[in-house]
N, C-alpha and C. Protein backbone atom coordinates (compact mmCIF):
# COMPACT_ATOMS: atom_id res chain seq x y z
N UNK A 1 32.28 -64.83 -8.96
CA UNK A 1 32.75 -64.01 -10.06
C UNK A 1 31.80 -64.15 -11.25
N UNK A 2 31.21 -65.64 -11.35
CA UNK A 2 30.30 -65.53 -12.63
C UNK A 2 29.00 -65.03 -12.29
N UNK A 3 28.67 -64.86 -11.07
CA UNK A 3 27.37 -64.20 -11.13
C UNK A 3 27.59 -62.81 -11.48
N UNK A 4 28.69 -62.14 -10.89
CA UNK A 4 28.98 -60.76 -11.20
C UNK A 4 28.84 -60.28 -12.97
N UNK A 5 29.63 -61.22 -13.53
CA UNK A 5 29.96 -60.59 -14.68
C UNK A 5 28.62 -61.19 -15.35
N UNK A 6 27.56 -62.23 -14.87
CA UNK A 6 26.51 -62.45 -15.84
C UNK A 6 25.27 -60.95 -15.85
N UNK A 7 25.49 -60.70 -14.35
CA UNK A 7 24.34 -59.37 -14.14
C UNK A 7 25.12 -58.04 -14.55
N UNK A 8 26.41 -58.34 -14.90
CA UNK A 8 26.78 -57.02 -15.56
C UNK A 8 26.67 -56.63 -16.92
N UNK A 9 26.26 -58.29 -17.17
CA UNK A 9 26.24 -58.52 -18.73
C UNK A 9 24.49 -58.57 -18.94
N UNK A 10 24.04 -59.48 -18.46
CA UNK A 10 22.08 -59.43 -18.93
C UNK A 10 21.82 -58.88 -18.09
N UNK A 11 21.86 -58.39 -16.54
CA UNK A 11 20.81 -57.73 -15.67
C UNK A 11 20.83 -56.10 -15.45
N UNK A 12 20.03 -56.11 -14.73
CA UNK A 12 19.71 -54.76 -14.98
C UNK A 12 18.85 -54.25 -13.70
N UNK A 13 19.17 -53.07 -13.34
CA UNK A 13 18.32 -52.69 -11.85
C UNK A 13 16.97 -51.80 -11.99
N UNK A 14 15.99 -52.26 -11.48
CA UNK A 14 14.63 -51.72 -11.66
C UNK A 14 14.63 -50.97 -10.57
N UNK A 15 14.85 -49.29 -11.03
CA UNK A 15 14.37 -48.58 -9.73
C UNK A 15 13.69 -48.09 -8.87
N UNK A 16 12.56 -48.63 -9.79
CA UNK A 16 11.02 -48.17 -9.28
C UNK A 16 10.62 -49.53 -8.21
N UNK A 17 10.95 -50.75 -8.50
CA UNK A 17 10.89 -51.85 -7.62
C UNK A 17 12.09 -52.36 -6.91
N UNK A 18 13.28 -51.30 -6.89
CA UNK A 18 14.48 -51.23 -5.94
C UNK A 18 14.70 -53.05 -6.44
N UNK A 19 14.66 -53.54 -7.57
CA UNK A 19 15.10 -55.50 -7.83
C UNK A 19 16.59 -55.45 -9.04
N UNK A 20 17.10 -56.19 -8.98
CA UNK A 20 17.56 -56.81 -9.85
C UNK A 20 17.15 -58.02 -11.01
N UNK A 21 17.38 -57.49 -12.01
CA UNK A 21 16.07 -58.58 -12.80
C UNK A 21 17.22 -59.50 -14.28
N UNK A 22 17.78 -60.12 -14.48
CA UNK A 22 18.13 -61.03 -15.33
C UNK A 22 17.60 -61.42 -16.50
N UNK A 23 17.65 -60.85 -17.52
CA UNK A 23 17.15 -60.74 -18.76
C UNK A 23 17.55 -62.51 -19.40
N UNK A 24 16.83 -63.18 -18.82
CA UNK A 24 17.12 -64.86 -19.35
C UNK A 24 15.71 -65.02 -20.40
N UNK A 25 15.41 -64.05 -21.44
CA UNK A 25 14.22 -64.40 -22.23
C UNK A 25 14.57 -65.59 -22.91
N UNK A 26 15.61 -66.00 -23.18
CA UNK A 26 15.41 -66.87 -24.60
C UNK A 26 16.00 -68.30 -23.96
N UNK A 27 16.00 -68.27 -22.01
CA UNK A 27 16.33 -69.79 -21.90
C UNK A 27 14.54 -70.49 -21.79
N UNK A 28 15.19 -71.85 -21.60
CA UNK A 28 13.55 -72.88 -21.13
C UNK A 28 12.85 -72.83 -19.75
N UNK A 29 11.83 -72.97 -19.78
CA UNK A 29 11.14 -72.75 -18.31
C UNK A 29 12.07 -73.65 -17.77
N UNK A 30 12.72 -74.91 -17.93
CA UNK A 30 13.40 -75.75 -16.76
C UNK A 30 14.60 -75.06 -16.89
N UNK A 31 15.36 -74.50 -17.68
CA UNK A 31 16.43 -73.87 -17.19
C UNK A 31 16.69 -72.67 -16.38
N UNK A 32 15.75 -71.82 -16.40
CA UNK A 32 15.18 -70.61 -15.77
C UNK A 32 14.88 -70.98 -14.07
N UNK A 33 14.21 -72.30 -13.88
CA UNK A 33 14.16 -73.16 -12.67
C UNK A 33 15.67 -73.27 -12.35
N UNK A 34 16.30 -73.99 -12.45
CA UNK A 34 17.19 -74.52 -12.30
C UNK A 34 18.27 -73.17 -11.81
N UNK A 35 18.27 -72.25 -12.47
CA UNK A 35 19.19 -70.94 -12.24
C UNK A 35 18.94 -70.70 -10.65
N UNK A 36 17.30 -70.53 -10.83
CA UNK A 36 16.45 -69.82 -9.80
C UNK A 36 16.76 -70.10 -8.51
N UNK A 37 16.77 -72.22 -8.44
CA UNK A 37 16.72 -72.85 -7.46
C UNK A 37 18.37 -72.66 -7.06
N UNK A 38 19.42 -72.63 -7.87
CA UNK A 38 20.91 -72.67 -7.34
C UNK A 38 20.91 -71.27 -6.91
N UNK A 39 20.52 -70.82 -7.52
CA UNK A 39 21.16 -69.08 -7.29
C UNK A 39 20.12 -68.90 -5.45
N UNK A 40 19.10 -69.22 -5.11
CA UNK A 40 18.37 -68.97 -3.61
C UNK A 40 19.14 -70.10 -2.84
N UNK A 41 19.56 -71.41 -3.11
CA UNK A 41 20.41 -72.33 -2.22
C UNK A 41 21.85 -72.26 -2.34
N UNK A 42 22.55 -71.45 -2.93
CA UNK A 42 23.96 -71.41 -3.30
C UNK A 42 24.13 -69.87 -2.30
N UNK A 43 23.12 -68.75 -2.50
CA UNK A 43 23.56 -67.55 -1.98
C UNK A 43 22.66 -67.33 -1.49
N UNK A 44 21.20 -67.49 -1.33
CA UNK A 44 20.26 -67.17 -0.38
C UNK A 44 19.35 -65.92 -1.13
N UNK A 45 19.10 -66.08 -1.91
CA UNK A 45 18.98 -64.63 -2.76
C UNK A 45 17.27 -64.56 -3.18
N UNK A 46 16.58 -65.59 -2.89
CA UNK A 46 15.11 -65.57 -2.46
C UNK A 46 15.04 -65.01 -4.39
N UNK A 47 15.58 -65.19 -5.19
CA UNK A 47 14.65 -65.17 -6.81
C UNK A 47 13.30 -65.57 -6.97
N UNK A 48 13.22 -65.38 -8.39
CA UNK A 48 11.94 -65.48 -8.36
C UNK A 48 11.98 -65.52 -9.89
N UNK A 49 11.11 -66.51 -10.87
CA UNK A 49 10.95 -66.02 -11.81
C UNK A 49 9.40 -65.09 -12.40
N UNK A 50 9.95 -64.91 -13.33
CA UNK A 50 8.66 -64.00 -13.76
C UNK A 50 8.58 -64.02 -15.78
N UNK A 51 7.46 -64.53 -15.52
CA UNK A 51 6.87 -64.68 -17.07
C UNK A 51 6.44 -63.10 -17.97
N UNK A 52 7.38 -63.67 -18.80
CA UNK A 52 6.92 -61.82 -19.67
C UNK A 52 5.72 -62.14 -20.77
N UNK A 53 5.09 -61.21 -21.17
CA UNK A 53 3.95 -61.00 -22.69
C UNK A 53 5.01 -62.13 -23.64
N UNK A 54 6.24 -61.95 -23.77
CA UNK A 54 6.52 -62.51 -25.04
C UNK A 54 6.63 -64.37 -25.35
N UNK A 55 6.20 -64.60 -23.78
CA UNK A 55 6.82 -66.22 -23.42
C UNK A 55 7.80 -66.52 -22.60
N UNK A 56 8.44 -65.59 -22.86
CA UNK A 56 9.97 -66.12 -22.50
C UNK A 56 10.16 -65.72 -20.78
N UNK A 57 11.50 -65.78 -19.73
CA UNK A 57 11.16 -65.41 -18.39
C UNK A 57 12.16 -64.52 -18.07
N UNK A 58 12.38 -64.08 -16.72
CA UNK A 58 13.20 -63.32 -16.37
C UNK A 58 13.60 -63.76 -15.08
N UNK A 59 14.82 -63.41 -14.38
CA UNK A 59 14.83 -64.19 -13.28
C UNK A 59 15.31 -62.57 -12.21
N UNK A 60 13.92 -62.24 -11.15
CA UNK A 60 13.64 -61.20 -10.35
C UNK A 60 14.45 -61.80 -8.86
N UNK A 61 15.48 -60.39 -8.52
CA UNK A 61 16.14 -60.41 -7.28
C UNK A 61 15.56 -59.85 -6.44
N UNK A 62 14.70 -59.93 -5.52
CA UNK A 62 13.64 -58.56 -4.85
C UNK A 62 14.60 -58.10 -3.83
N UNK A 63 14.02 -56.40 -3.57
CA UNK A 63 14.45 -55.87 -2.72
C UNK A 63 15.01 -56.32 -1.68
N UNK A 64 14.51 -57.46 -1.03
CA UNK A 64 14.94 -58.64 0.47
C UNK A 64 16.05 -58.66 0.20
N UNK A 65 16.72 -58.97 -1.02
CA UNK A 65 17.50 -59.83 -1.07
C UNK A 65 18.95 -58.65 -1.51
N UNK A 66 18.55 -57.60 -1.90
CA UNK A 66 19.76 -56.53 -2.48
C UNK A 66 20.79 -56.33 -1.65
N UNK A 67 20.90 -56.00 -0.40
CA UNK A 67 21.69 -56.10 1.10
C UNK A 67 23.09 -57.94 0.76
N UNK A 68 22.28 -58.87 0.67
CA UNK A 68 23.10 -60.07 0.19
C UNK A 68 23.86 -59.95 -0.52
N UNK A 69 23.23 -59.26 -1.90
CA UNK A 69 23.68 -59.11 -2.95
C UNK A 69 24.86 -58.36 -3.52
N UNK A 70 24.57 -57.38 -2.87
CA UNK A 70 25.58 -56.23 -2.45
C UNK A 70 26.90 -56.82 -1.67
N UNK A 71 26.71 -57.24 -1.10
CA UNK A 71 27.99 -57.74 0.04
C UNK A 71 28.34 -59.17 -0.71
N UNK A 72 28.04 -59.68 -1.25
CA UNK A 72 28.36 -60.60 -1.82
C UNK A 72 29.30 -60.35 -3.02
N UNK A 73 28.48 -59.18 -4.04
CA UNK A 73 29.31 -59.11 -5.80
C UNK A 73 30.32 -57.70 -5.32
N UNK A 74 29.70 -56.82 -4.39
CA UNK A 74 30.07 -55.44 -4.12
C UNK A 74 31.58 -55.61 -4.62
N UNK A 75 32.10 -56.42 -3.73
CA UNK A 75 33.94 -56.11 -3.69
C UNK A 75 34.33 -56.83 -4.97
N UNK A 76 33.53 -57.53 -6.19
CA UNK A 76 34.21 -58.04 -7.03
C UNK A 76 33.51 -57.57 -8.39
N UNK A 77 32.58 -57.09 -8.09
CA UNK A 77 32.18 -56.24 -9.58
C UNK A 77 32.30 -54.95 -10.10
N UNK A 78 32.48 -55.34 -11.06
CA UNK A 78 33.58 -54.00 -12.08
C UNK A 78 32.82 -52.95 -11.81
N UNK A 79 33.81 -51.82 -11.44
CA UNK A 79 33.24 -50.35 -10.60
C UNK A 79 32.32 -50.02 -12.10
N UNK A 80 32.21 -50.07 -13.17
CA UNK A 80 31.44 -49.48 -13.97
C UNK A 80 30.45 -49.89 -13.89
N UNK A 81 29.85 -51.26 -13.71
CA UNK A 81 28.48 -52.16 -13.35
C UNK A 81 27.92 -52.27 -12.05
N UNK A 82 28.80 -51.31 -11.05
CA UNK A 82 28.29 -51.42 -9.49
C UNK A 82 26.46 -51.15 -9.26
N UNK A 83 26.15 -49.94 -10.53
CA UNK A 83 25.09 -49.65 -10.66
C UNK A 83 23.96 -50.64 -10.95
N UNK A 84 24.56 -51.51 -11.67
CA UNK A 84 23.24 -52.68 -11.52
C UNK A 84 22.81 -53.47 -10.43
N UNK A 85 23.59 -53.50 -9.47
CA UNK A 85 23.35 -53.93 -7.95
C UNK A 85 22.93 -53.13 -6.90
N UNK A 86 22.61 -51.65 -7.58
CA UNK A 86 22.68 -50.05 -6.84
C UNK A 86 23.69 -50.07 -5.66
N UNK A 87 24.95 -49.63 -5.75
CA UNK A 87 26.19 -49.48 -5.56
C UNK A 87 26.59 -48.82 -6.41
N UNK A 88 27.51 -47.57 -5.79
CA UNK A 88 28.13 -46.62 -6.92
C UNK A 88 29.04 -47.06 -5.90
């Protein structure tokens, strides 16, 4: 349930790279780790982070992993945010 409502709240779906991407600019490189590493051994979700121009990171769901993702938040995230997981 808290992953649902965190990507309904910071993430956001890139449709040109079919990802889910987690707007975590303003945590620490070890906390950004730490997300990264629970969130691929807790659900299998193969993340990734990614360093922006400003410093700060983002934490990238790639395409591999959207199918998981989907079947995982699908049945518990709020029909208005289905779109950030691409699910209508």
């Amino acid at each position: 349930m808290g992953l649902s409502y965190w990507i309904a709240d910071d993430g956001t779906f890139d449709k040109s790279a079919n990802t889910v991407i987690l707007c975590t600019d303003s945590f620490c490189l070890e906390e950004v780790t730490l997300l990264v590493d629970v969130l691929n051994e807790k659900w299998n979700l193969e993340c990734y982070k990614k360093t922006m121009t400003n410093g700060g990171y983002r934490i990238v769901m790639p395409r591999r992993s959207l199918p998981n993702l989907q079947s995982l938040l699908g049945p518990i995230m709020p029909p208005m945010m289905r779109y950030k997981i691409n699910l209508k």
